[in-house]
C-alpha atoms as a PDB file:
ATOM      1  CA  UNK A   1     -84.714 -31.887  42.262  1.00  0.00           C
ATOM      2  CA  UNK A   2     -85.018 -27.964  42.796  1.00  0.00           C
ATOM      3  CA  UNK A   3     -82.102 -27.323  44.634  1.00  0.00           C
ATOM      4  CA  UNK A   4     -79.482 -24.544  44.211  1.00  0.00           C
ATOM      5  CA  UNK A   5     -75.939 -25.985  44.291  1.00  0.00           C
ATOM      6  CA  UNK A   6     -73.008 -24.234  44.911  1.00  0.00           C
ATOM      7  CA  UNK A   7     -70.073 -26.211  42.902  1.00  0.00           C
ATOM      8  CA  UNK A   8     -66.253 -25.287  44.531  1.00  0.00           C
ATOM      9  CA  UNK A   9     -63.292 -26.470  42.874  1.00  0.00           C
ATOM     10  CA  UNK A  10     -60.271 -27.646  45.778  1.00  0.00           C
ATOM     11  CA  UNK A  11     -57.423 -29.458  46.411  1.00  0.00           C
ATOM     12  CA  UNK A  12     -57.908 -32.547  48.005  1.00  0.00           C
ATOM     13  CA  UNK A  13     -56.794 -31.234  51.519  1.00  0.00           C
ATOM     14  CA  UNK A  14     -58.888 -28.259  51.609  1.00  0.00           C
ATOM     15  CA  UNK A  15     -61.684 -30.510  50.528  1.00  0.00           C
ATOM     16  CA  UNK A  16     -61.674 -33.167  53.471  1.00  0.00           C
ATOM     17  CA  UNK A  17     -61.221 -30.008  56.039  1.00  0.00           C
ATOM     18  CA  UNK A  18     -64.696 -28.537  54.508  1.00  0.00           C
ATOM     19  CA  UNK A  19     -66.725 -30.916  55.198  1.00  0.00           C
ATOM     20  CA  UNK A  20     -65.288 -31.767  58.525  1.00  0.00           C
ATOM     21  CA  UNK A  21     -65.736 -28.186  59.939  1.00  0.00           C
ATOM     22  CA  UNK A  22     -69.583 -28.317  58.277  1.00  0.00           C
ATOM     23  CA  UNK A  23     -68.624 -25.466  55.951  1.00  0.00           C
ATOM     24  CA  UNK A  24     -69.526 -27.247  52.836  1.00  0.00           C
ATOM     25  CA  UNK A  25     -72.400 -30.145  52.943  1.00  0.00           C
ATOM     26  CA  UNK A  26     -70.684 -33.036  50.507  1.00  0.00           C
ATOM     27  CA  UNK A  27     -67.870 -34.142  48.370  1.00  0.00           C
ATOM     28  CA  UNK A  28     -68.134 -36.275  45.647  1.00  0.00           C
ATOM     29  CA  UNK A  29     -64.455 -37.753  45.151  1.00  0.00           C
ATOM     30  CA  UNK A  30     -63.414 -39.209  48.213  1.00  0.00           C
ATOM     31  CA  UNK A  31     -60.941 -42.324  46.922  1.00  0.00           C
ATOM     32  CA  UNK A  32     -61.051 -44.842  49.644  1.00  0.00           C
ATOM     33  CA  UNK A  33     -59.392 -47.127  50.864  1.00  0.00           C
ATOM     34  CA  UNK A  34     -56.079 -45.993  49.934  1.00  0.00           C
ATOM     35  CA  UNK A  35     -55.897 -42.535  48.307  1.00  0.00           C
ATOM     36  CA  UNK A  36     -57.331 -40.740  51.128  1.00  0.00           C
ATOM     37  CA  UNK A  37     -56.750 -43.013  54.168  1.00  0.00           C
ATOM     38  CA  UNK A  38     -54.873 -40.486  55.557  1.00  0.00           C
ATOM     39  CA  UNK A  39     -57.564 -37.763  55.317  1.00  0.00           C
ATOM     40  CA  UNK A  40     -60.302 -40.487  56.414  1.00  0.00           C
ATOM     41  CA  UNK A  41     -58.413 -41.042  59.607  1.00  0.00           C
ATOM     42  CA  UNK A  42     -57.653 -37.752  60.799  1.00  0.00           C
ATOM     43  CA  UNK A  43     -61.668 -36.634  59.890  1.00  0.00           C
ATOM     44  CA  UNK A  44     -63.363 -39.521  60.160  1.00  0.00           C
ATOM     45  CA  UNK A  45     -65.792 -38.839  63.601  1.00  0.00           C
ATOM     46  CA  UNK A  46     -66.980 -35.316  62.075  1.00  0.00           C
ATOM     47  CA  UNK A  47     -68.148 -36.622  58.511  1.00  0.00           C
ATOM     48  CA  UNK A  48     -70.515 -39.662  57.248  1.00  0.00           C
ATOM     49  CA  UNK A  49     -70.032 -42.242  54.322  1.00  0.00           C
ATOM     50  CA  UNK A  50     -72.905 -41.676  52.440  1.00  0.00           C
ATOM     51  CA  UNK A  51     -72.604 -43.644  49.121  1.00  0.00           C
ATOM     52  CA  UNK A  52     -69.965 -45.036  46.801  1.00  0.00           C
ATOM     53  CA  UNK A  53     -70.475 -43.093  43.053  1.00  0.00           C
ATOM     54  CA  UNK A  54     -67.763 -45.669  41.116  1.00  0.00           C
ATOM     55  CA  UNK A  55     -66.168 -48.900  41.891  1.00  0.00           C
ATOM     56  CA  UNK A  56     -62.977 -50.239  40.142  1.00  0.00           C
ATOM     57  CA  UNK A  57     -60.868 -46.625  40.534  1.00  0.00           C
ATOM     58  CA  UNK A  58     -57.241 -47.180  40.563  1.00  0.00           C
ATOM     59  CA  UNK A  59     -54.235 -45.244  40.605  1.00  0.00           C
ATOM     60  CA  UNK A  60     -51.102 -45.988  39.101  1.00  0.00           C
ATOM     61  CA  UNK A  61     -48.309 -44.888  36.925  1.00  0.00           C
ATOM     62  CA  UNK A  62     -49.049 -44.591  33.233  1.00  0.00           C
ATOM     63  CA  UNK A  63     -46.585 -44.706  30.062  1.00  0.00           C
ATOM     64  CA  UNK A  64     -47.307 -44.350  26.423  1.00  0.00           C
ATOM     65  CA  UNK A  65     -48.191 -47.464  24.888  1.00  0.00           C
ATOM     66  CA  UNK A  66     -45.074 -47.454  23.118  1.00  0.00           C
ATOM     67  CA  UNK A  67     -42.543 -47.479  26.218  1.00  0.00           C
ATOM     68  CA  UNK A  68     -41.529 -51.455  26.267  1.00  0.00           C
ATOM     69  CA  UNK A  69     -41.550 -51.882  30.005  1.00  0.00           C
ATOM     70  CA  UNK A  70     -44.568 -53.543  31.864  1.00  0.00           C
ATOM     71  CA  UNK A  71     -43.863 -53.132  35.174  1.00  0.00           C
ATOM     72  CA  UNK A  72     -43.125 -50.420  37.589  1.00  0.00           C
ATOM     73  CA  UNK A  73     -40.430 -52.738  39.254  1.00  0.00           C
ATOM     74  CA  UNK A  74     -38.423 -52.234  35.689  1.00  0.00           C
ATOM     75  CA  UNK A  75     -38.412 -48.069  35.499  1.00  0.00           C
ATOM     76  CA  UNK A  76     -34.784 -48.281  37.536  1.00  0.00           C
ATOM     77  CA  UNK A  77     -33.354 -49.742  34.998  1.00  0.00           C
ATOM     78  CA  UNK A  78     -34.195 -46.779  32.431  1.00  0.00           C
ATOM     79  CA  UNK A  79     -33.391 -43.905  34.271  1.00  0.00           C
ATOM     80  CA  UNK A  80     -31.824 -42.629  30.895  1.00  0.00           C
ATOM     81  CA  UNK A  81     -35.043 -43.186  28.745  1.00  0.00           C
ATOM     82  CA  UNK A  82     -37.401 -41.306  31.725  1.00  0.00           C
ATOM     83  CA  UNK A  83     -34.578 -38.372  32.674  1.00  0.00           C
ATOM     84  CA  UNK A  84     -34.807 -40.163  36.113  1.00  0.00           C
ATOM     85  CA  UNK A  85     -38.468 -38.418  36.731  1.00  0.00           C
ATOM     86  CA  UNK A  86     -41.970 -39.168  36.961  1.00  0.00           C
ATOM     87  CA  UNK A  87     -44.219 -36.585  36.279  1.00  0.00           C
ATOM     88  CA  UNK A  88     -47.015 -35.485  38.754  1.00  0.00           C
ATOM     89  CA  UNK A  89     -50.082 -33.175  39.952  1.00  0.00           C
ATOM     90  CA  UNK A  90     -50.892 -30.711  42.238  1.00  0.00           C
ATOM     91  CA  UNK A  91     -48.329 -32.096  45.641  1.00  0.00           C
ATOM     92  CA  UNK A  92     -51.246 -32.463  48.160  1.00  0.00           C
ATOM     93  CA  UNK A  93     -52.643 -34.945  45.953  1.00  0.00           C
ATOM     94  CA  UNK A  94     -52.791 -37.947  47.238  1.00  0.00           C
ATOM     95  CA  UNK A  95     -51.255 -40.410  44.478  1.00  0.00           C
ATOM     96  CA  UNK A  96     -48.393 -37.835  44.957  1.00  0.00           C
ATOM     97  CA  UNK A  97     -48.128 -38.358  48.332  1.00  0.00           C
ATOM     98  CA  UNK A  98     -48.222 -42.763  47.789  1.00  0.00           C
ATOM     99  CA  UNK A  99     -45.830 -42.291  45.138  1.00  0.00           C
ATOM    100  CA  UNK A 100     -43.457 -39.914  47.259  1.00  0.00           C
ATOM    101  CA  UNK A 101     -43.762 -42.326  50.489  1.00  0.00           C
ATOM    102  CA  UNK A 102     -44.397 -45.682  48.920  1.00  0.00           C
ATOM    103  CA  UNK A 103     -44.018 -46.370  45.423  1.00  0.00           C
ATOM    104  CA  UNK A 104     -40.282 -44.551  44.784  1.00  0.00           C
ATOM    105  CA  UNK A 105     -38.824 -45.460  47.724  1.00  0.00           C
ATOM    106  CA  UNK A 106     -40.463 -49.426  46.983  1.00  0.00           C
ATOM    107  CA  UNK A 107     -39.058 -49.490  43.900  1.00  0.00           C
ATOM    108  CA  UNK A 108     -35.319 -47.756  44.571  1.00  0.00           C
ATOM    109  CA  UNK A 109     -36.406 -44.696  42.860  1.00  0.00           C
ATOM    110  CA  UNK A 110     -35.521 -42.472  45.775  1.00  0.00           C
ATOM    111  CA  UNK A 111     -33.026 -40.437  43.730  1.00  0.00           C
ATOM    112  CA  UNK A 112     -35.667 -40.006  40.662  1.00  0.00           C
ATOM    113  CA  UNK A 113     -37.214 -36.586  40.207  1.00  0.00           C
ATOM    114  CA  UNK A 114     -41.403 -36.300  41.290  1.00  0.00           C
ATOM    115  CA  UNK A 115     -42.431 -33.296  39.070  1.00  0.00           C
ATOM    116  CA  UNK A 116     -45.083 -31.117  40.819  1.00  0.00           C
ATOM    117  CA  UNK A 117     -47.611 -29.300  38.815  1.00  0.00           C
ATOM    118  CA  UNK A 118     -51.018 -29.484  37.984  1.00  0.00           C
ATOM    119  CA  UNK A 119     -53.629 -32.176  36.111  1.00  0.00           C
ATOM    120  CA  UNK A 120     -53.296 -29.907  32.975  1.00  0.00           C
ATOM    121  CA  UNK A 121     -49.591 -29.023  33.005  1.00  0.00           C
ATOM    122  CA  UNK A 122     -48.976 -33.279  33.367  1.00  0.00           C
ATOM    123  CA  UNK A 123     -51.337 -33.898  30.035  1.00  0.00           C
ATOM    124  CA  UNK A 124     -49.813 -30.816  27.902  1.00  0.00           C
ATOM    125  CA  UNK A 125     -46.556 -32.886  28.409  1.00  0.00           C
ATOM    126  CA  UNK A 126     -48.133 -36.301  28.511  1.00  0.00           C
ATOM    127  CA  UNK A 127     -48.930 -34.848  24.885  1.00  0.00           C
ATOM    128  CA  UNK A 128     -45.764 -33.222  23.936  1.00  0.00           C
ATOM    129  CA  UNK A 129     -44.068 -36.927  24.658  1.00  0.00           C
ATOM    130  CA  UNK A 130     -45.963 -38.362  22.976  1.00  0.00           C
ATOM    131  CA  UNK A 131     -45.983 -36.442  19.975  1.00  0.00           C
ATOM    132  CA  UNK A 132     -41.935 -36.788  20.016  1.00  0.00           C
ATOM    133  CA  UNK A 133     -41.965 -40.393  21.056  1.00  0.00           C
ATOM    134  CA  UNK A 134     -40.225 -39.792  23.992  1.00  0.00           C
ATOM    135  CA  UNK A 135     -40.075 -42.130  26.989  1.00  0.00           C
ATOM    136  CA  UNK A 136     -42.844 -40.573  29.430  1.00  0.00           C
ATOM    137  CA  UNK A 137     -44.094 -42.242  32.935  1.00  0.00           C
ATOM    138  CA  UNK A 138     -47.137 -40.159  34.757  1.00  0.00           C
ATOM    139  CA  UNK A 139     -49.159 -40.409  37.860  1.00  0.00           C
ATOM    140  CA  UNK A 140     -52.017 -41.771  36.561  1.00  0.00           C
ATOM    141  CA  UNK A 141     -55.971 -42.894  37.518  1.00  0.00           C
ATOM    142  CA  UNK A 142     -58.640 -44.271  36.285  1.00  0.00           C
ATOM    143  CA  UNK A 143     -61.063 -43.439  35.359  1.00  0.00           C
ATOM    144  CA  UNK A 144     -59.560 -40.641  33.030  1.00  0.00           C
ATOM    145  CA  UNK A 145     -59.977 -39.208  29.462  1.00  0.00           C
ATOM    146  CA  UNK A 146     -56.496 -39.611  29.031  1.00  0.00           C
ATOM    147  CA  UNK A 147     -57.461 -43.620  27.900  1.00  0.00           C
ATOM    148  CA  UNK A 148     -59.839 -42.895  25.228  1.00  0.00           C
ATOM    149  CA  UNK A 149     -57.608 -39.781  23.562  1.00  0.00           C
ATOM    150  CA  UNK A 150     -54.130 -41.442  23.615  1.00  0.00           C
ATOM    151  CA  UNK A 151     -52.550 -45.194  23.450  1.00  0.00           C
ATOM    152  CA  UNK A 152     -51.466 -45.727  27.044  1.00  0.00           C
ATOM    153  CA  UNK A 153     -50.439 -48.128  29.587  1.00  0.00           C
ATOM    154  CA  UNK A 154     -50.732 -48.774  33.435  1.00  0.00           C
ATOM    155  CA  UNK A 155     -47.547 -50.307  34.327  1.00  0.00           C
ATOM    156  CA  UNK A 156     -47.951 -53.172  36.568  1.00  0.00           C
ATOM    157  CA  UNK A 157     -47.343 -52.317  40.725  1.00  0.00           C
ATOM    158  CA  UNK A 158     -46.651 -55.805  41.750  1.00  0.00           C
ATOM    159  CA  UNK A 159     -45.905 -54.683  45.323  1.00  0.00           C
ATOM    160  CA  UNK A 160     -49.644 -52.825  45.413  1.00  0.00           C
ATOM    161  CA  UNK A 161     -47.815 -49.627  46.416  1.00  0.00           C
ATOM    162  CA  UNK A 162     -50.439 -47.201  44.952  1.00  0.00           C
ATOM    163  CA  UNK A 163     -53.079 -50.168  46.773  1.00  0.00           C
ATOM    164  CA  UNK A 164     -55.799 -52.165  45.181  1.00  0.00           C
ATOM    165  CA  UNK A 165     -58.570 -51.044  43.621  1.00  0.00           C
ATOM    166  CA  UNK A 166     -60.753 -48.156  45.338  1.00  0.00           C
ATOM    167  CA  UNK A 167     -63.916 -46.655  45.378  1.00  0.00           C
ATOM    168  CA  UNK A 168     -64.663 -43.345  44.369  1.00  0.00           C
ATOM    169  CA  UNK A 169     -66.951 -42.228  47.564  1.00  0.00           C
ATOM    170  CA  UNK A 170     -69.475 -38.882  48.280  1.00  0.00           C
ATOM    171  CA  UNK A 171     -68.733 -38.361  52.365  1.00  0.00           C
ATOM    172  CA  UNK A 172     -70.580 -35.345  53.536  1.00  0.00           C
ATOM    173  CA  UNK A 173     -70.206 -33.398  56.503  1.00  0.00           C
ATOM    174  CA  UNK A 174     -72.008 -34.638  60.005  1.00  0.00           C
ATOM    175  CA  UNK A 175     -75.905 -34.188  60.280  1.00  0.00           C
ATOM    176  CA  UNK A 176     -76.474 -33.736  56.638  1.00  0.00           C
ATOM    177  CA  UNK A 177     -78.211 -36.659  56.317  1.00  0.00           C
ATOM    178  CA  UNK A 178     -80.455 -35.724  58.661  1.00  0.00           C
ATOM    179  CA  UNK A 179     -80.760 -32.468  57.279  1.00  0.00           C
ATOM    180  CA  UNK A 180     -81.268 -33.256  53.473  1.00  0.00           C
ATOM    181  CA  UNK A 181     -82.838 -37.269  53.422  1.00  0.00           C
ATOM    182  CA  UNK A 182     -84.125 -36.411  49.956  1.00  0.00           C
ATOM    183  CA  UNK A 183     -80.949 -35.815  48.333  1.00  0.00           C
ATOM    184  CA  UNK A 184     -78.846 -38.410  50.645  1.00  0.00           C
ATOM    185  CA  UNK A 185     -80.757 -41.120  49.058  1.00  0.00           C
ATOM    186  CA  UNK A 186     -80.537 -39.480  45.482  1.00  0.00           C
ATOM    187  CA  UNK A 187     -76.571 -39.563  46.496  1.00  0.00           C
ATOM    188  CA  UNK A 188     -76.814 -43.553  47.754  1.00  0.00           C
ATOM    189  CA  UNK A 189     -78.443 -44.059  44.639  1.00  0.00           C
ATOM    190  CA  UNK A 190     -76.127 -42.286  42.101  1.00  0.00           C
ATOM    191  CA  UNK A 191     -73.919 -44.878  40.603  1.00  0.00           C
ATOM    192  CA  UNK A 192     -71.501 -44.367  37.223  1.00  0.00           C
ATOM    193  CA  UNK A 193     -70.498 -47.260  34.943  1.00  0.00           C
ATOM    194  CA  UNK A 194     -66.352 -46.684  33.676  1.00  0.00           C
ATOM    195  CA  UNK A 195     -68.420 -46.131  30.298  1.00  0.00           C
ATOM    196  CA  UNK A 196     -71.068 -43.696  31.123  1.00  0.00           C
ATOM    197  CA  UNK A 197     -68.598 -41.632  32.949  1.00  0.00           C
ATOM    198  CA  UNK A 198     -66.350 -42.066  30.316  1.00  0.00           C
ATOM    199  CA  UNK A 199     -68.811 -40.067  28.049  1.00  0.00           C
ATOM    200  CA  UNK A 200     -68.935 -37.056  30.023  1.00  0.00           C
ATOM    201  CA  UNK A 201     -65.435 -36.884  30.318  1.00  0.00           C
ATOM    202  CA  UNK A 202     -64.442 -37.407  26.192  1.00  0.00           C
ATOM    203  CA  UNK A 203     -67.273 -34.366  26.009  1.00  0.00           C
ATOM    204  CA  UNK A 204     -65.272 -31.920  28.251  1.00  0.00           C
ATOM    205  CA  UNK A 205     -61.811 -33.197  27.188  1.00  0.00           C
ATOM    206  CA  UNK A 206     -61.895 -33.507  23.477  1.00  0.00           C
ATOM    207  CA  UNK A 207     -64.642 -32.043  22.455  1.00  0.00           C
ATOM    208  CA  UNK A 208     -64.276 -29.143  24.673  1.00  0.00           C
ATOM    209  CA  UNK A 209     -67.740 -28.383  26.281  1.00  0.00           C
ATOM    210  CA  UNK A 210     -67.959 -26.901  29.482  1.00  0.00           C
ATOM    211  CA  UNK A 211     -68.105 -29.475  32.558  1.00  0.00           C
ATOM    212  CA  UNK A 212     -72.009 -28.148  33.046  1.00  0.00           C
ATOM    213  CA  UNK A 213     -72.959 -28.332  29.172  1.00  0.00           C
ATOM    214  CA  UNK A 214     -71.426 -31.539  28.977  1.00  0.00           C
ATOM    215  CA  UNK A 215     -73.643 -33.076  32.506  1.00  0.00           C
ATOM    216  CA  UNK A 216     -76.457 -31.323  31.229  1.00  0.00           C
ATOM    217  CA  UNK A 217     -76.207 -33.200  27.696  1.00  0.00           C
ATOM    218  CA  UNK A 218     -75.285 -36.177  29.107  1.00  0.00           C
ATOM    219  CA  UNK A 219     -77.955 -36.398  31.566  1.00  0.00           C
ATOM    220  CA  UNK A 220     -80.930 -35.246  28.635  1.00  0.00           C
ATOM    221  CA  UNK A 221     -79.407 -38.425  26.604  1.00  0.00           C
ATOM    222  CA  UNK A 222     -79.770 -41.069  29.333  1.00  0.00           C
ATOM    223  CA  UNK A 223     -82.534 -39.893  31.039  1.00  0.00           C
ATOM    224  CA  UNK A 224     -83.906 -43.209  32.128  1.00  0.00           C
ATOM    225  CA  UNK A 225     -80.226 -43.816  34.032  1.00  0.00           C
ATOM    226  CA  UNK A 226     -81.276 -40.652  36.102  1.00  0.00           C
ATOM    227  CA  UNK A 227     -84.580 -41.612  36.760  1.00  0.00           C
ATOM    228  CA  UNK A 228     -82.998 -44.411  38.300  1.00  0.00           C
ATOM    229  CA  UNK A 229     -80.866 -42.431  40.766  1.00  0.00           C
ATOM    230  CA  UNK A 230     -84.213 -40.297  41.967  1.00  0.00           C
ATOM    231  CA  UNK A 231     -85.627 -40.657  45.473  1.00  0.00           C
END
């Protein structure tokens, strides 16, 4: 569309706060309802819902296929077989923060162990697990890679403690509709199948292309989906 975009990588806080001070224009990974209620609430009358980009999203906690539990509800009862600990992301996240206020306490795993670290340091041992066919339970989402390059499970949250299914939203900062129309009806328009945006991710994860190479082929491949998504 001819624009220069500037791309910044941030934790989810940091994120939320950029938009709502007008220092960045929009984000593309708002998870609403539940994810980021509590970000939506505190910045809700200085930013604008502009479009939803992917409907189904869901957190949750994930376990090799292997593990023979089904339910969240069941994880007290093998504290031995999980070391007592779930393994996490970066702690601002905000399936961190559900699991820290919600889903262990929900469950009676108060006394369990919520490793913090990042997206990358959770996979390298989501790998070494499974590799050793060791018991392994994750904060997980979907959509992910994670689905398509290992067998994997989401174990069932009966309570809804993670909540329902979400949306994965682009909010941008106030005025910038009025200030870009042209690409605030590209962004209502832009919609991703669990599929399609599976694709991109299998060619950054596994077949290790850059983030931009792998958009870039993507979008030359289905270029009648992006035609779609133009004002």
């Amino acid at each position: 569309m001819g624009y220069n975009v500037e791309l910044s990588s941030v934790s989810a806080g940091v994120m939320w706060e950029s938009i709502a001070s007008g220092d960045q224009d929009f984000i593309t990974t708002a998870w609403l309802p539940y994810t980021h209620q509590s970000y939506w609430e505190t910045h809700q009358n200085y930013v604008e819902r502009i479009g939803s980009l992917y409907e189904g999203a869901v957190l949750a906690i994930v376990v090799p296929d292997y593990v023979t539990i089904d339910s969240i509800a069941e994880m007290k009862d093998y504290e031995d077989e999980f070391q007592s600990r779930i393994v996490g992301i970066d702690p601002a996240a905000g399936i961190m923060e559900a699991t820290r206020n919600s889903l262990m306490p929900n469950y009676s795993l108060d006394d369990w162990e919520l490793a913090e670290s990042s997206e990358a340091a959770m996979m390298a041992e989501l790998d070494r697990a499974i590799n050793d066919e060791e018991w392994i339970a994750v904060t997980g989402w979907a959509p992910h890679w994670k689905f398509a390059a290992y067998d994997l499970k989401i174990l069932e949250d009966p309570d809804e403690t993670l909540g329902g299914q979400e949306e994965i939203v682009i909010v941008a900062r106030d005025g910038f509709r009025q200030d870009f129309p042209e690409v605030a009806t590209f962004l209502e328009n832009w919609k991703l199948t669990s599929d399609q945006l599976g694709e991109v991710m299998l060619m950054i994860s596994v077949d290790g292309m850059a983030p931009a190479v792998a958009a870039r082929t993507w979008v030359d491949d289905n270029q009648d989906v992006v035609n779609s998504w133009l004002p």
